[in-house]
Protein backbone atom coordinates (compact mmCIF):
# COMPACT_ATOMS: atom_id res chain seq x y z
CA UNK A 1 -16.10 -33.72 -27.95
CA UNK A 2 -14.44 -31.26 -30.23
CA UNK A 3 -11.36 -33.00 -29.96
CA UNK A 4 -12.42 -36.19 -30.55
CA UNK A 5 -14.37 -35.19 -33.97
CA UNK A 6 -12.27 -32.08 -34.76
CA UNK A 7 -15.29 -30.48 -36.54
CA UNK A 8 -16.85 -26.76 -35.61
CA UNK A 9 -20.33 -27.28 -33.86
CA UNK A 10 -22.85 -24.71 -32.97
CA UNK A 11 -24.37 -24.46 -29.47
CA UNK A 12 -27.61 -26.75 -30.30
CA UNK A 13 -25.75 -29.45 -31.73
CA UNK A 14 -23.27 -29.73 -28.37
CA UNK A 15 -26.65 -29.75 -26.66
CA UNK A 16 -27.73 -32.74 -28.35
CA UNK A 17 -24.37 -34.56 -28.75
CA UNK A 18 -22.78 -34.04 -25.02
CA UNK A 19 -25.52 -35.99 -22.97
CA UNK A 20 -25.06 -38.80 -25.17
CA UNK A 21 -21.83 -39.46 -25.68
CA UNK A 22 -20.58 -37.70 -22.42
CA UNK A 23 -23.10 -38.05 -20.10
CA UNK A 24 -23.32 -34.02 -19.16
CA UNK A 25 -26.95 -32.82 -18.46
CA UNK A 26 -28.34 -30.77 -21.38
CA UNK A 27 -28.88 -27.84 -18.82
CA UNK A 28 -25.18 -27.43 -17.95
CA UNK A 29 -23.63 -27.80 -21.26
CA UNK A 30 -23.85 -23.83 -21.95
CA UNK A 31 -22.14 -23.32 -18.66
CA UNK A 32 -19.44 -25.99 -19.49
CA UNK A 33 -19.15 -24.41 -22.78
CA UNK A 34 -18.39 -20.85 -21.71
CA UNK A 35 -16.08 -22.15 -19.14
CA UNK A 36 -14.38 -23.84 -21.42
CA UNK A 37 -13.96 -20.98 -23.68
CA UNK A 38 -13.07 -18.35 -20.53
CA UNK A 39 -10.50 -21.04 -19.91
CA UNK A 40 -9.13 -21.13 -24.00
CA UNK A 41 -9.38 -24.13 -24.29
CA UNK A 42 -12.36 -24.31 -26.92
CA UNK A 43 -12.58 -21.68 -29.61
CA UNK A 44 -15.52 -19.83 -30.64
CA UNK A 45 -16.59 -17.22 -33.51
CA UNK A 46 -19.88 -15.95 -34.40
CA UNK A 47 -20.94 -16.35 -38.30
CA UNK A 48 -24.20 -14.43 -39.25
CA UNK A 49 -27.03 -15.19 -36.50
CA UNK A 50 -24.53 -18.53 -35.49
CA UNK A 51 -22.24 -18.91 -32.67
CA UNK A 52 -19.75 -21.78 -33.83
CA UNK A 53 -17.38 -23.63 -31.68
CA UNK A 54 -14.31 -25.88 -32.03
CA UNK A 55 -11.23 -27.42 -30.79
CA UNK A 56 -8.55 -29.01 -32.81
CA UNK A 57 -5.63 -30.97 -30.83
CA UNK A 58 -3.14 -29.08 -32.65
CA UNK A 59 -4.21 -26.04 -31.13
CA UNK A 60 -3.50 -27.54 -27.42
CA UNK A 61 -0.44 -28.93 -28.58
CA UNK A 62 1.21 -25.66 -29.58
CA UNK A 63 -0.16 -23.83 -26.56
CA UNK A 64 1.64 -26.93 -24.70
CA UNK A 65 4.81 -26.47 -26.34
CA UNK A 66 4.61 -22.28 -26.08
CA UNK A 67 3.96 -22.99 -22.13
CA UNK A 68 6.96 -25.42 -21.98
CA UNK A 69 9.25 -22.89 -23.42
CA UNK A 70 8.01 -20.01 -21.66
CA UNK A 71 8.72 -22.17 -18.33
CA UNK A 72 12.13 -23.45 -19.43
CA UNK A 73 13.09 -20.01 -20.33
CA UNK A 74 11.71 -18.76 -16.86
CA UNK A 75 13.93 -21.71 -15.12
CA UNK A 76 16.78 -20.88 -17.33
CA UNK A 77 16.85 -16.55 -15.66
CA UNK A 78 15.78 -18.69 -12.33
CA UNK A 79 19.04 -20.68 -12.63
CA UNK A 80 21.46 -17.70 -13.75
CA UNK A 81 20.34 -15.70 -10.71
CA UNK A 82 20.65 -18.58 -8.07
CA UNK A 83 24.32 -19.18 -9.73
CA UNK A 84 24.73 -15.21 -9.38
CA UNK A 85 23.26 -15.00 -5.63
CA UNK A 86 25.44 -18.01 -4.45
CA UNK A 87 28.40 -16.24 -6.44
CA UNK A 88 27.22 -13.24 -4.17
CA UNK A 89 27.17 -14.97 -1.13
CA UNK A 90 30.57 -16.54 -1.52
CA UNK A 91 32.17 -13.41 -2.22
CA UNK A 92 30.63 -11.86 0.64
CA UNK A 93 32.25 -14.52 3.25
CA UNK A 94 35.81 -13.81 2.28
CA UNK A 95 37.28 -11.99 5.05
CA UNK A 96 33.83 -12.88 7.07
CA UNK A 97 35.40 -15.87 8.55
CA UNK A 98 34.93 -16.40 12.65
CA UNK A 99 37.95 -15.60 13.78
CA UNK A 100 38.84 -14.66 17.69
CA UNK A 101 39.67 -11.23 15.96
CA UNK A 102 36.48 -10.48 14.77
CA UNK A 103 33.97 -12.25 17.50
CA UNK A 104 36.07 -9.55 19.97
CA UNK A 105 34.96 -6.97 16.72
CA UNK A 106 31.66 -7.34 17.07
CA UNK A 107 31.31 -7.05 21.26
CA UNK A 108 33.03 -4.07 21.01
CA UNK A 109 31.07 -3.03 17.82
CA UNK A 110 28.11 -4.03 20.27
CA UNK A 111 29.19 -2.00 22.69
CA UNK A 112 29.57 0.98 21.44
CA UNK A 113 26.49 0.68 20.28
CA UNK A 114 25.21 0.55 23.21
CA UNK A 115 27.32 3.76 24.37
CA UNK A 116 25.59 5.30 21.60
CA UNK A 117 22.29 4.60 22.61
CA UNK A 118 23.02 5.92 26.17
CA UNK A 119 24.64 9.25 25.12
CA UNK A 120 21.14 9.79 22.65
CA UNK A 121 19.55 9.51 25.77
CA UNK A 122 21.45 11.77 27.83
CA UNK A 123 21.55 14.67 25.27
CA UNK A 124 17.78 13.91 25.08
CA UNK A 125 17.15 14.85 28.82
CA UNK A 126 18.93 17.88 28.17
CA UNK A 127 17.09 18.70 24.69
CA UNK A 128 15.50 21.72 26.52
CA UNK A 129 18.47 23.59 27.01
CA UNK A 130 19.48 23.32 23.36
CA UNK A 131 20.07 26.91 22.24
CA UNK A 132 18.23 25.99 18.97
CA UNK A 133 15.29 24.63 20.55
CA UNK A 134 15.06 27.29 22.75
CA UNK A 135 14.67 30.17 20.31
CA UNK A 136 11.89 27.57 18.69
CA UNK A 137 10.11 28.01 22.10
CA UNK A 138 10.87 31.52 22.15
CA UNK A 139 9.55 32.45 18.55
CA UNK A 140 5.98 29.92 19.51
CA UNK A 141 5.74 31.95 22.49
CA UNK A 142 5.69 34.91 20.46
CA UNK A 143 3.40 33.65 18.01
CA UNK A 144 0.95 32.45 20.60
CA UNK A 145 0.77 35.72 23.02
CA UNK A 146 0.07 37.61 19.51
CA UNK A 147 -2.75 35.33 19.13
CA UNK A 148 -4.15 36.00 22.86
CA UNK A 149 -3.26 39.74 22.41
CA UNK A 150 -5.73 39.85 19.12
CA UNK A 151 -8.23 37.85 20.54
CA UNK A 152 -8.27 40.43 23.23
CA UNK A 153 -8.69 42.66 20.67
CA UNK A 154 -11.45 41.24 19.07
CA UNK A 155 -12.83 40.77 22.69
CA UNK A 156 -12.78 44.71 23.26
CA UNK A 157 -14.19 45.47 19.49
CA UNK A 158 -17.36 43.22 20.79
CA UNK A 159 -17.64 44.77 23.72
CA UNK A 160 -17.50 48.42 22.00
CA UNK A 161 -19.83 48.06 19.81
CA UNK A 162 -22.29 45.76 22.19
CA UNK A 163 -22.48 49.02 24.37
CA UNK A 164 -22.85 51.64 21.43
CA UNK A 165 -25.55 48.95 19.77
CA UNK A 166 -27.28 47.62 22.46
CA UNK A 167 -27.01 49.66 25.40
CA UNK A 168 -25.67 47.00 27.94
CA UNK A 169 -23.13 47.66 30.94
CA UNK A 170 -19.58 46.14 30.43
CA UNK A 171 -20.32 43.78 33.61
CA UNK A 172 -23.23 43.13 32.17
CA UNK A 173 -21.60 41.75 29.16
CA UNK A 174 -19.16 40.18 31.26
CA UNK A 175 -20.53 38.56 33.09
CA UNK A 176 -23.11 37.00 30.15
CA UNK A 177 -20.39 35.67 28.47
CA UNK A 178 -17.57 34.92 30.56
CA UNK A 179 -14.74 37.41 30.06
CA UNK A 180 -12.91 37.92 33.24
CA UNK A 181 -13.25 41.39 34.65
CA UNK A 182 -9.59 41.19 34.72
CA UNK A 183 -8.99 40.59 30.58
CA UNK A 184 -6.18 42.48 29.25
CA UNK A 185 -3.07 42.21 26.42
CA UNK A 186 -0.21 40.07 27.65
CA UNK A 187 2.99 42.59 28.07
């Protein structure tokens, strides 16, 4: 419509105009409107209290052209990098060719891979006798039994003061809460 008449209309008059001469129902023209407008394709400004809107072919035809050179330009950097990959890949065949030389390269590149993968193995069964992950275990060990040891601690300072406090018999408290009669540090 705005092409066609390339004149500015305001919303009322598109109202009026599109079911005639276009056959859209007069309660979708807004929406067609405003998608038309999300979509750039139709312009619109706001003058006073009046929303105006227009579209003039000229406008389409230079967004045409800048699309058309924006996507020749893209094809252009496409281009130089497919003529710079196959470049690539060329260069990367020379001394790549299948020779008996290297197919017997890659078995025994393939197999010592594999020897590889076996050894790993091995040393892993033996990990535990690793001098470095033995003092790891060692120092943990350490770290845990002064854990227990000040829990037992703690244990003992509860106890104490239970007795002092409350009057109750060490097997009493025990025995109410679960603490072997056998509970001392670890050595």
């Amino acid at each position: 419509l705005c092409f066609a008449q390339k004149d500015v209309f305001q919303l009322k008059d598109i109202e009026k105009i599109a079911p005639k001469e276009k056959g859209i129902t007069s309660m979708s023209v807004k929406e067609i409107l405003q998608s038309l407008v999300d979509d750039g394709m139709v312009d619109t400004d706001r003058i006073g209290t009046s929303n105006y809107f227009w579209a003039f072919p000229s406008k389409a035809l230079h967004a045409r052209k800048r699309k058309l050179e924006e996507l020749q330009s893209q094809f252009g950097e496409s281009s130089q990098k497919k003529e710079a990959l196959q470049k690539s890949i060329e260069k990367s065949k020379i001394g790549r060719e299948d020779t008996a030389e290297r197919a017997a390269l890659i078995e025994e590149l393939a197999a010592l891979r594999q020897k590889k993968e076996q050894l790993k193995s091995e040393i892993d069964k033996y990990r535990e006798c690793d001098p470095d992950v033995v003092e790891e275990m060692r120092q943990t060990n350490k770290v845990a039994k002064e854990a227990a040891n000040r829990w037992t601690d703690n244990i003992f300072s509860i106890k104490s003061w239970a007795k002092r406090k409350f009057g109750f018999e060490e097997s009493r408290i025990d025995k109410s809460f679960g603490i072997p009669e056998d509970l001392d540090y670890i050595d």
